[in-house]
PDB file of N, CA and C in Angstrom:
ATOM      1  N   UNK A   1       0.813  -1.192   0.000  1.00  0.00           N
ATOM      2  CA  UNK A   1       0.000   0.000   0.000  1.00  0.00           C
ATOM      3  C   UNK A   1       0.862   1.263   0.000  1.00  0.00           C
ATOM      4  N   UNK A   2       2.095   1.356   0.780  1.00  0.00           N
ATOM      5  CA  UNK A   2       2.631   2.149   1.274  1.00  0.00           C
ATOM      6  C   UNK A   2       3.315   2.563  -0.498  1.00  0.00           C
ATOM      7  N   UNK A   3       3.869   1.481  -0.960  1.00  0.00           N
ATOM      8  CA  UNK A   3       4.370   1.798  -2.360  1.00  0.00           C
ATOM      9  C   UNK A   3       3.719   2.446  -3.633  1.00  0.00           C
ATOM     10  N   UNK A   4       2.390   1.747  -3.448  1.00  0.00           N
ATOM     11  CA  UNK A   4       1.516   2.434  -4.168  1.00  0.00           C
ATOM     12  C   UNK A   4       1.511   3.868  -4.255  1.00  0.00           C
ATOM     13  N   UNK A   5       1.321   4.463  -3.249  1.00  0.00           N
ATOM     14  CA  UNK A   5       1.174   5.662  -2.592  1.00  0.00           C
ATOM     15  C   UNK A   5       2.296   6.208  -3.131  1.00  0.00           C
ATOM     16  N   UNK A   6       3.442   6.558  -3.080  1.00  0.00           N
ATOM     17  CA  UNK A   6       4.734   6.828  -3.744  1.00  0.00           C
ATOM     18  C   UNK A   6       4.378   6.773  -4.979  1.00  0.00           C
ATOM     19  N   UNK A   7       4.540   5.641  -5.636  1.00  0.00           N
ATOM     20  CA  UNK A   7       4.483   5.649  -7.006  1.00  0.00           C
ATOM     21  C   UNK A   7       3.378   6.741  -7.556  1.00  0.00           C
ATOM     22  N   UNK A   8       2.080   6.415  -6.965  1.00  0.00           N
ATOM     23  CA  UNK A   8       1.132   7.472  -7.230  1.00  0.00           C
ATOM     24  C   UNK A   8       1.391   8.814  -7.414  1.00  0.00           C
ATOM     25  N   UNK A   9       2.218   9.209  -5.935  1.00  0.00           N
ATOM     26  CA  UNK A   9       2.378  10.452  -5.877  1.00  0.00           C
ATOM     27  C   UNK A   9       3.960  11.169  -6.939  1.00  0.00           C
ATOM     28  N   UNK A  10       4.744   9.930  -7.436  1.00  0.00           N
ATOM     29  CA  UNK A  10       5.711  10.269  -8.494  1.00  0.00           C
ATOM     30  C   UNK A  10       4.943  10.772  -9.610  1.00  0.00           C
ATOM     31  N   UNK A  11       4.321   9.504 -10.319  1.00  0.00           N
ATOM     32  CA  UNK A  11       3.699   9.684 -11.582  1.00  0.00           C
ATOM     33  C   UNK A  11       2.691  11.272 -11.232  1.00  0.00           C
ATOM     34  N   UNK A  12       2.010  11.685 -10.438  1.00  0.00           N
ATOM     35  CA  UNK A  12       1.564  12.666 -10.232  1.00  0.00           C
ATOM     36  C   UNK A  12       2.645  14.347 -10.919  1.00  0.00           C
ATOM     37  N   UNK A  13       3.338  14.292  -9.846  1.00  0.00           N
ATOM     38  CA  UNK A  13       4.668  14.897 -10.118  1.00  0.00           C
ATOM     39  C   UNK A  13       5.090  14.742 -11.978  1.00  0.00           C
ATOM     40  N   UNK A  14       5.262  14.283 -11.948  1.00  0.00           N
ATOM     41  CA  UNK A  14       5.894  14.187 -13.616  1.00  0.00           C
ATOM     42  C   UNK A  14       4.867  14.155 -14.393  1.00  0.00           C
ATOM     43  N   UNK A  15       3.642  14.023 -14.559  1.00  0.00           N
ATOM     44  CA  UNK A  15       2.176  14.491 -15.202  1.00  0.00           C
ATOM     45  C   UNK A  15       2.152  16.051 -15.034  1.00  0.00           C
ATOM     46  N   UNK A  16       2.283  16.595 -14.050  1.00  0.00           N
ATOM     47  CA  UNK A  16       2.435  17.797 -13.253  1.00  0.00           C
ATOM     48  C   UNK A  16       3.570  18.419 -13.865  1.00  0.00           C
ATOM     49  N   UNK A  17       4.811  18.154 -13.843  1.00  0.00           N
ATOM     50  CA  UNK A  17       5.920  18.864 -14.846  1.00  0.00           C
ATOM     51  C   UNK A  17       5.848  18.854 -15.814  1.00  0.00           C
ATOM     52  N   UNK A  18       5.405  17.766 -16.943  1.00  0.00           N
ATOM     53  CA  UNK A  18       5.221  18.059 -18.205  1.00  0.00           C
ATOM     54  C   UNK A  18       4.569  18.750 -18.619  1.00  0.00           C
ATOM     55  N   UNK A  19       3.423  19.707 -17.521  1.00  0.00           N
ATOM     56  CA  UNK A  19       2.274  20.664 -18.277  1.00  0.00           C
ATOM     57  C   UNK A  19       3.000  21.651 -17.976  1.00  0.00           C
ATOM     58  N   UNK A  20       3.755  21.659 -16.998  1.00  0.00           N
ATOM     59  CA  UNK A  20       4.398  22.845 -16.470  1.00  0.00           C
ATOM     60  C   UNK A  20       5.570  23.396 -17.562  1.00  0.00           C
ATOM     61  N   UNK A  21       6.146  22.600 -18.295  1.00  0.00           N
ATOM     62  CA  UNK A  21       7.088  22.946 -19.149  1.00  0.00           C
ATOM     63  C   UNK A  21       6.627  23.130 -20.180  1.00  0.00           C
ATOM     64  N   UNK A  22       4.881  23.237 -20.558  1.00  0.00           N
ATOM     65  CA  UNK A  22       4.465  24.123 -21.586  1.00  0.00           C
ATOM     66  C   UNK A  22       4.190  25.686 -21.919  1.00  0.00           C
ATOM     67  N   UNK A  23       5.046  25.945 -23.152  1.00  0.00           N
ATOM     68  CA  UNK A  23       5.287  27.525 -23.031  1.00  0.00           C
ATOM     69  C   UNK A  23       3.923  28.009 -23.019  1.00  0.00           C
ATOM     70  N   UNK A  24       2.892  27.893 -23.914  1.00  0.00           N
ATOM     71  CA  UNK A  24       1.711  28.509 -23.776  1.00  0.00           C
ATOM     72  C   UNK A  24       0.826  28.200 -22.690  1.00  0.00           C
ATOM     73  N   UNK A  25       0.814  27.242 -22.065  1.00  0.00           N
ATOM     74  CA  UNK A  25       0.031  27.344 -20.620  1.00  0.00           C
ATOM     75  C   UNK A  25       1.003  28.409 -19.625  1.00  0.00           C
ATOM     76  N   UNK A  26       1.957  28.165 -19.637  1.00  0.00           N
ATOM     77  CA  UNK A  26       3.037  28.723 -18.418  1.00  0.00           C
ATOM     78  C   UNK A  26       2.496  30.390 -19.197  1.00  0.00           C
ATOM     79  N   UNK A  27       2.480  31.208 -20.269  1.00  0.00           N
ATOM     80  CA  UNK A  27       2.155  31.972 -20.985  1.00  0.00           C
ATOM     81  C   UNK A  27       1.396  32.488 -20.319  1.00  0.00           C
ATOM     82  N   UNK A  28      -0.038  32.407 -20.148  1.00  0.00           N
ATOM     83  CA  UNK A  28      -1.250  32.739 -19.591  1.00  0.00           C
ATOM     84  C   UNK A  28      -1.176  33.762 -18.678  1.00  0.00           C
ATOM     85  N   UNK A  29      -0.308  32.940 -17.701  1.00  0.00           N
ATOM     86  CA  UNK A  29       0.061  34.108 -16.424  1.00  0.00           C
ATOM     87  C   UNK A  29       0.672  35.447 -16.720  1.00  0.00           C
ATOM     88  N   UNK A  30       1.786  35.568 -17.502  1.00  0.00           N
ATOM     89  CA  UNK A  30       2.410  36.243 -18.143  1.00  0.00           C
ATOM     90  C   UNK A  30       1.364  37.256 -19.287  1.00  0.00           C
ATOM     91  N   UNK A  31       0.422  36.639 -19.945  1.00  0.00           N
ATOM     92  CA  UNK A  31      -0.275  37.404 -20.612  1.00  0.00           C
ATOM     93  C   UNK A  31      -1.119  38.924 -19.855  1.00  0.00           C
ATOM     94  N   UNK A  32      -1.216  38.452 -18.472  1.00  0.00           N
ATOM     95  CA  UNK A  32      -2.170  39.496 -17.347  1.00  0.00           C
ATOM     96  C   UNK A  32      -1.584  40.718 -18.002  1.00  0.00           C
ATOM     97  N   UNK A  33      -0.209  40.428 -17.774  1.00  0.00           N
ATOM     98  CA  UNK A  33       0.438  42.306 -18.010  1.00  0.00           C
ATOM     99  C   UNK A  33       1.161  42.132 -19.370  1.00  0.00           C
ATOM    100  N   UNK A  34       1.909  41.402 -19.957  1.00  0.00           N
ATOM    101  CA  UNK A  34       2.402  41.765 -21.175  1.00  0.00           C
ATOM    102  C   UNK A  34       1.243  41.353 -22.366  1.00  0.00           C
ATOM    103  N   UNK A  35       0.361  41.685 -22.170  1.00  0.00           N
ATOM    104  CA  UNK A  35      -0.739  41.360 -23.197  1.00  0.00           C
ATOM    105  C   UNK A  35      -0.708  39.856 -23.783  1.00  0.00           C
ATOM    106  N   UNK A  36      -1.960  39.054 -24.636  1.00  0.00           N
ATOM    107  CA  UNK A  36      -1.984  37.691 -24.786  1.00  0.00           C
ATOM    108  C   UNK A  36      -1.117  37.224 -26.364  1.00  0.00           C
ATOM    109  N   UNK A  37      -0.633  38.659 -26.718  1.00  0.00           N
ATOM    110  CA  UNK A  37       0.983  38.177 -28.045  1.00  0.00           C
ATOM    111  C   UNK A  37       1.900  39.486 -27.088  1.00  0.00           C
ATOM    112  N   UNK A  38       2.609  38.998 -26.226  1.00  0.00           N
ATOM    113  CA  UNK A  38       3.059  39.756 -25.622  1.00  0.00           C
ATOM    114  C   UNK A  38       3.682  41.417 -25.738  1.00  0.00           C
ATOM    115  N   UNK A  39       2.582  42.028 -26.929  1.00  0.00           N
ATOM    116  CA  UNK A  39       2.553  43.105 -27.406  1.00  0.00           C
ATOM    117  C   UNK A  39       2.523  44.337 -26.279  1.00  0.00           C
ATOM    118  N   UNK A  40       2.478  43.972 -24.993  1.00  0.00           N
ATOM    119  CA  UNK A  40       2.049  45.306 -24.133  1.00  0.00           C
ATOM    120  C   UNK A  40       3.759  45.463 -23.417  1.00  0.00           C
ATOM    121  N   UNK A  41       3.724  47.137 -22.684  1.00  0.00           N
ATOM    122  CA  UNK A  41       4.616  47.309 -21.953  1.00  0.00           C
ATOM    123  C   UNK A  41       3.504  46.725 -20.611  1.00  0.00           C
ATOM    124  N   UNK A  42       4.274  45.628 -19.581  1.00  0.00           N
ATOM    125  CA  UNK A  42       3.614  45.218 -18.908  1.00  0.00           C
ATOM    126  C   UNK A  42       3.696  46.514 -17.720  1.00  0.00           C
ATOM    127  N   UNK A  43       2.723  46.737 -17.317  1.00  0.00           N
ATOM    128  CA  UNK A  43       2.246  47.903 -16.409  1.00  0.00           C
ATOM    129  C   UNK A  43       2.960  49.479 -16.289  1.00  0.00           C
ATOM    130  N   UNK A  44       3.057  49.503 -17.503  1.00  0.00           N
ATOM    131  CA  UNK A  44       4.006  50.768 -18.160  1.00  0.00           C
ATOM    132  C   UNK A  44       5.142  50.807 -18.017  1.00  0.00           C
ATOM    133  N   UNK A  45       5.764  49.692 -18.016  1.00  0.00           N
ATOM    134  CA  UNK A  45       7.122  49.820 -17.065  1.00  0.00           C
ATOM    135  C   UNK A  45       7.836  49.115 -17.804  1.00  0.00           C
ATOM    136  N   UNK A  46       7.485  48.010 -18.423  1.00  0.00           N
ATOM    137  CA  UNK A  46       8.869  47.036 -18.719  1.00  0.00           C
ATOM    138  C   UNK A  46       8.437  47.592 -20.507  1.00  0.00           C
ATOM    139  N   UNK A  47       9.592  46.758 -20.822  1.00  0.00           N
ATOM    140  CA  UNK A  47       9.458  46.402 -22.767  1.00  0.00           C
ATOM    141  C   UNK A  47       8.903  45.499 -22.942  1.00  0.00           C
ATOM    142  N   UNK A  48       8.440  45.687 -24.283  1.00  0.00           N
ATOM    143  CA  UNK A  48       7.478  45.385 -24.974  1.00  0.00           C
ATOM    144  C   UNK A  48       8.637  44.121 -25.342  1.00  0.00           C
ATOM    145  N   UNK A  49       8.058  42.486 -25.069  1.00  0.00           N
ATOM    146  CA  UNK A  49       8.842  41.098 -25.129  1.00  0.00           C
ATOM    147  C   UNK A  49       8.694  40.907 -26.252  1.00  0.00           C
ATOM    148  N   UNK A  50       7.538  40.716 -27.185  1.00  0.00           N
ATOM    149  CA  UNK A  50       7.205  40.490 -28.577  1.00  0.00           C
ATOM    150  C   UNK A  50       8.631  40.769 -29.526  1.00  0.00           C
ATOM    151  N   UNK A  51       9.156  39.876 -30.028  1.00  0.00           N
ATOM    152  CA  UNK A  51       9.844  39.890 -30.787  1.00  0.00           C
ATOM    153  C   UNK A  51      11.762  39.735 -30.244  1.00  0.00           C
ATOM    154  N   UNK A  52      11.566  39.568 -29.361  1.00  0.00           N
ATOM    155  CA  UNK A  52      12.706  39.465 -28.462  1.00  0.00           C
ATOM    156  C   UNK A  52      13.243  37.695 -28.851  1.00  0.00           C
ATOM    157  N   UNK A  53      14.629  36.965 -28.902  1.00  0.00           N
ATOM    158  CA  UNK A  53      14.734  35.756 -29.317  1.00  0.00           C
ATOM    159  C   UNK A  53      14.886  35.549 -27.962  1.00  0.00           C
ATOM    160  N   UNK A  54      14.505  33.921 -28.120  1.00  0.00           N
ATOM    161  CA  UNK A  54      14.206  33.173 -27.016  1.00  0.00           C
ATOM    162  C   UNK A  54      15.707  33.209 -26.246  1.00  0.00           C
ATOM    163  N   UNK A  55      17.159  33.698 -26.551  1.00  0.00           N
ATOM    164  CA  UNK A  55      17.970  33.459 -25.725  1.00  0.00           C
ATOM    165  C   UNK A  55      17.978  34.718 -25.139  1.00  0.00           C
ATOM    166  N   UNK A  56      17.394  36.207 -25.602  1.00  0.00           N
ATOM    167  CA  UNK A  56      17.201  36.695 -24.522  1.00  0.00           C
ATOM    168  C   UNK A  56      16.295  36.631 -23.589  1.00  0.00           C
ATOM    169  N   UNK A  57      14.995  35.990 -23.975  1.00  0.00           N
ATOM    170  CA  UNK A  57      14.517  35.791 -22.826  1.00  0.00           C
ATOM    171  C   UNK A  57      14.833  35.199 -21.853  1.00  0.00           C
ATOM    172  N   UNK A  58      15.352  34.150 -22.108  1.00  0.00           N
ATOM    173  CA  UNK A  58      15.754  33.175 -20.988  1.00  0.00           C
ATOM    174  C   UNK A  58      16.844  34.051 -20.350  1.00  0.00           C
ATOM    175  N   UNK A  59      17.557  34.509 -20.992  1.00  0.00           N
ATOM    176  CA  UNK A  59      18.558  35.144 -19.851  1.00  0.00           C
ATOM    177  C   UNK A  59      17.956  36.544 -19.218  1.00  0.00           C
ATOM    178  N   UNK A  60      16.790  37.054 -19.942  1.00  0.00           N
ATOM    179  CA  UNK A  60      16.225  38.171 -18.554  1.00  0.00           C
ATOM    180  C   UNK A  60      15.115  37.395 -17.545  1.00  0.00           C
ATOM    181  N   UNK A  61      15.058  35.941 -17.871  1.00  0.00           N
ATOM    182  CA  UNK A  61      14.709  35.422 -16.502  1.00  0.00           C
ATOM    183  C   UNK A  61      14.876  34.499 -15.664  1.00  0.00           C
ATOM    184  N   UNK A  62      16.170  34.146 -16.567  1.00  0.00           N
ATOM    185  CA  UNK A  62      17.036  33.825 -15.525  1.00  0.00           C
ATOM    186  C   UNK A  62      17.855  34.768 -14.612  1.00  0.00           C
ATOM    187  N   UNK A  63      17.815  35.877 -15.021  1.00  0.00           N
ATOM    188  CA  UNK A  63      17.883  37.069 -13.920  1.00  0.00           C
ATOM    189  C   UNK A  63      17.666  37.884 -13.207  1.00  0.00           C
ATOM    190  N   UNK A  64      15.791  37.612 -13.668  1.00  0.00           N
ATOM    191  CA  UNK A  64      14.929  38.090 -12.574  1.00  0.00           C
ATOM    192  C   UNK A  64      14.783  37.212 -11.697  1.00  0.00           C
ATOM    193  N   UNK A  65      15.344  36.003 -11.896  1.00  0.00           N
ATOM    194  CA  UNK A  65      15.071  34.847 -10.794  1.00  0.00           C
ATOM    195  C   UNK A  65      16.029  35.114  -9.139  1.00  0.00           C
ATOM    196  N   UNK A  66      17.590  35.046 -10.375  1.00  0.00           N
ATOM    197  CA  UNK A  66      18.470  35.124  -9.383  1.00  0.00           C
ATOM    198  C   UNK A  66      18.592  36.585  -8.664  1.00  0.00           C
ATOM    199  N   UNK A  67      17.979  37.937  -9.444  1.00  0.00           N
ATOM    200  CA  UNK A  67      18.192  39.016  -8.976  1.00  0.00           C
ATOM    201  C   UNK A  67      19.255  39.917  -9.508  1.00  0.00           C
ATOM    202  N   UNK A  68      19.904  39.430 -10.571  1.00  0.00           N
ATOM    203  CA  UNK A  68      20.999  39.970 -11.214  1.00  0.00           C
ATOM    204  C   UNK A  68      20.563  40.652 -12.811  1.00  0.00           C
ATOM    205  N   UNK A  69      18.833  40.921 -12.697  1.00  0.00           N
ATOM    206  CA  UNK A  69      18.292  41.666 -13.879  1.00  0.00           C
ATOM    207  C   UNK A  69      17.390  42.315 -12.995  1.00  0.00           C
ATOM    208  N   UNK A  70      16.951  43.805 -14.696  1.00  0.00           N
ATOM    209  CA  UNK A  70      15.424  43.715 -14.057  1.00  0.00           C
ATOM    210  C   UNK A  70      15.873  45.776 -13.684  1.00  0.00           C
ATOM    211  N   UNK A  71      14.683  46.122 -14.090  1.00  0.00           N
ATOM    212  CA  UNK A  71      14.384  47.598 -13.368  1.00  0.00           C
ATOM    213  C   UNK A  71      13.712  48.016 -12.763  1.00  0.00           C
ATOM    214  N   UNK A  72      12.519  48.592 -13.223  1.00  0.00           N
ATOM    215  CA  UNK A  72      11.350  48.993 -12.330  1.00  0.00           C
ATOM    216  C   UNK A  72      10.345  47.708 -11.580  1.00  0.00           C
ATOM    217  N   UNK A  73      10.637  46.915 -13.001  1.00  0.00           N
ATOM    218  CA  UNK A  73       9.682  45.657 -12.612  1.00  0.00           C
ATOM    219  C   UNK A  73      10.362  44.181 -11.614  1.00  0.00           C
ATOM    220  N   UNK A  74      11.805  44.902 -11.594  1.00  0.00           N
ATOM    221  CA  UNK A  74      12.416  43.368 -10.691  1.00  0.00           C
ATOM    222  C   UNK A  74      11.845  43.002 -10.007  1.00  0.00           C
ATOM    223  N   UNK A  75      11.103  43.814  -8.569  1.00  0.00           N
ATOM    224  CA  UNK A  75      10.507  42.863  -7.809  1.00  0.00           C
ATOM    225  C   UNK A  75       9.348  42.120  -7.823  1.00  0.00           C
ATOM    226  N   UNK A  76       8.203  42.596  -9.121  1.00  0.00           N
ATOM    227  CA  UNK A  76       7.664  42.014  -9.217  1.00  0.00           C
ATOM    228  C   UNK A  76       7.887  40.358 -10.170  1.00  0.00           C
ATOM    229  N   UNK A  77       8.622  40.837 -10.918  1.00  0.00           N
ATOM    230  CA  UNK A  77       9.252  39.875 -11.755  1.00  0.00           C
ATOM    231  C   UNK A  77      10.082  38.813 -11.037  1.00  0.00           C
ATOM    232  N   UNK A  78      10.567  38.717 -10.172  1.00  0.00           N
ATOM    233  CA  UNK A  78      11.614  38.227  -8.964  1.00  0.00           C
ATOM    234  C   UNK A  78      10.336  36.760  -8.449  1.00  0.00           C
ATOM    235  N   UNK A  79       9.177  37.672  -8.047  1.00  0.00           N
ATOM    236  CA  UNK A  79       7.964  36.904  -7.814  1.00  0.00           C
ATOM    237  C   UNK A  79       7.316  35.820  -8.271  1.00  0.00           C
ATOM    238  N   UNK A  80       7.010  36.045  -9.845  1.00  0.00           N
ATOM    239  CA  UNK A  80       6.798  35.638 -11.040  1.00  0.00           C
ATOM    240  C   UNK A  80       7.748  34.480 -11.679  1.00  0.00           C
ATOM    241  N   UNK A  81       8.754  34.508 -11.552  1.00  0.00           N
ATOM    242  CA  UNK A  81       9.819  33.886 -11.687  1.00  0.00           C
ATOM    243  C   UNK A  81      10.500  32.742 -11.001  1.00  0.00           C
ATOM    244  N   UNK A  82       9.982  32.871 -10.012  1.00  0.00           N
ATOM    245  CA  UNK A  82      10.525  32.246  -9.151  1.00  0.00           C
ATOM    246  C   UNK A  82      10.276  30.485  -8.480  1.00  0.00           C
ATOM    247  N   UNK A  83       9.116  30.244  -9.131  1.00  0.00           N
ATOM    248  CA  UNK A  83       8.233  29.047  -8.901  1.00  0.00           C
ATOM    249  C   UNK A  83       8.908  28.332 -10.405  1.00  0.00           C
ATOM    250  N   UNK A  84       9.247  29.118 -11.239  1.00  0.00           N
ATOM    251  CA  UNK A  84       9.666  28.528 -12.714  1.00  0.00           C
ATOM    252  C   UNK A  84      11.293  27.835 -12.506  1.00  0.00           C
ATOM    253  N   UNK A  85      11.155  26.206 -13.620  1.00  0.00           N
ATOM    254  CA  UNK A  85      12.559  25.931 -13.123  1.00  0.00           C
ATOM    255  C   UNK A  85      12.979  26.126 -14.483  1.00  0.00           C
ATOM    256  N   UNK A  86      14.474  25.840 -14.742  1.00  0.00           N
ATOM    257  CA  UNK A  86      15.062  25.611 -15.902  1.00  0.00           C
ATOM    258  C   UNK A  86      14.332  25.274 -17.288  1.00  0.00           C
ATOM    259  N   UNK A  87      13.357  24.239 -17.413  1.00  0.00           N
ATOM    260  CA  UNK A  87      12.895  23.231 -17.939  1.00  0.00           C
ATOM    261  C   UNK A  87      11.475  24.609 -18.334  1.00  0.00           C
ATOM    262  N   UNK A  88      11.143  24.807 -17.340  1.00  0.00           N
ATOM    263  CA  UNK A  88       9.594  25.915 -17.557  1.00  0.00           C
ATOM    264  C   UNK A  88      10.546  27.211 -18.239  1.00  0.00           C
ATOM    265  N   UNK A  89      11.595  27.679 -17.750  1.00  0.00           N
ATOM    266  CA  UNK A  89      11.718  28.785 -18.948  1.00  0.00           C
ATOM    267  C   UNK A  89      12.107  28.753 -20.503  1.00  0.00           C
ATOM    268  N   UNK A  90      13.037  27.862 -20.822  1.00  0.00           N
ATOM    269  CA  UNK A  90      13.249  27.384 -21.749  1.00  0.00           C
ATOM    270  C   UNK A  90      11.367  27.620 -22.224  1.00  0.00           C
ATOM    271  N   UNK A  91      10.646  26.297 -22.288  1.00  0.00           N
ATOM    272  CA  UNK A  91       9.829  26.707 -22.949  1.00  0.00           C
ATOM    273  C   UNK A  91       9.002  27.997 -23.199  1.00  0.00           C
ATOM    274  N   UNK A  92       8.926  28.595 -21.941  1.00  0.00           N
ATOM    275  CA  UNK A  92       8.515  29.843 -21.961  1.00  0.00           C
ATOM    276  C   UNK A  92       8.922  30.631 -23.278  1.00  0.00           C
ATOM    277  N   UNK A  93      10.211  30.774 -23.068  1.00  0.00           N
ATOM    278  CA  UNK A  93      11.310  32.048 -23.756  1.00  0.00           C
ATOM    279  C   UNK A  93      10.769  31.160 -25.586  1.00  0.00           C
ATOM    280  N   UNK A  94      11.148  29.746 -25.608  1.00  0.00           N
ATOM    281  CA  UNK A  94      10.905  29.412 -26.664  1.00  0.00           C
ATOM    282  C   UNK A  94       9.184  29.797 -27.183  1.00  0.00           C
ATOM    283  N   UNK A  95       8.385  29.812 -26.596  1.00  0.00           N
ATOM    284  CA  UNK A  95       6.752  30.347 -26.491  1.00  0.00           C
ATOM    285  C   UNK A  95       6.683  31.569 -27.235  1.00  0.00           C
ATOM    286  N   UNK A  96       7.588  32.444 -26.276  1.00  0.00           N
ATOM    287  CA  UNK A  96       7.144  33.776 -26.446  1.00  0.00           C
ATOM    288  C   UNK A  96       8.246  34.289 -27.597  1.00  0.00           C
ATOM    289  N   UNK A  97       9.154  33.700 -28.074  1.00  0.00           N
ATOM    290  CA  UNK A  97      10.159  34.043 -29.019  1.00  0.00           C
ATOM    291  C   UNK A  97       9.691  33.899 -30.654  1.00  0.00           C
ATOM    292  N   UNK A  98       8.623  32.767 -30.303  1.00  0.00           N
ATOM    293  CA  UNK A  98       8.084  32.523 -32.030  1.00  0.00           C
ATOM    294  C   UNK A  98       6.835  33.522 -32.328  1.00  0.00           C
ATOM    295  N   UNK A  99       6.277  33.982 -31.471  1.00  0.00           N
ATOM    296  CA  UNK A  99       4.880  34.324 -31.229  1.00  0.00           C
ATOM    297  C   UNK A  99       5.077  35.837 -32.757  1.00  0.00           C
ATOM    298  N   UNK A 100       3.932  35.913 -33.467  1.00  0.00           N
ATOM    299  CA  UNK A 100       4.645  37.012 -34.322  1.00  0.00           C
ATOM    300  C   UNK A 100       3.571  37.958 -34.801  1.00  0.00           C
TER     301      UNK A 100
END
């Protein structure tokens, strides 16, 4: 029983990461303020992401993560960022890099 339970709760987990490492679901959240083709300055403050390649994205969040990016919006971005692993930005950055 006890194994079951484990196993259950693995396969859970990894059902659970594979949605998580989709750029357009992970997207959604992100759409609130940079609009749903990430055409907006998100809350007047940041740039406009649309059209940006996916290796800069990943590296402005991989540095809003660690804290070593970021201006007006770091701390909110710091926030945002932070629940995301390796695996979720990649797709992200790849998401929002084709979008046109």
């Amino acid at each position: 029983m006890k194994v079951t339970k484990i196993l259950g709760a693995m396969a859970l987990l990894g059902v659970t990461s594979l949605f998580a490492a989709d750029g357009a679901t992970l997207f959604k959240t992100c759409a609130t303020c940079h609009g749903a083709n990430a055409e907006k300055h998100a809350l007047n403050k940041s740039q406009v992401i649309k059209g940006w390649d996916a290796a800069k994205i990943e590296k402005a969040l991989h540095g809003y993560k660690d804290g070593s990016y970021g201006g007006a919006m770091k701390g909110v971005m710091k926030g945002q960022v932070a629940r995301l692993s390796d695996a979720d930005i990649k797709a992200l950055a790849g998401y929002i890099s084709a979008m046109k």
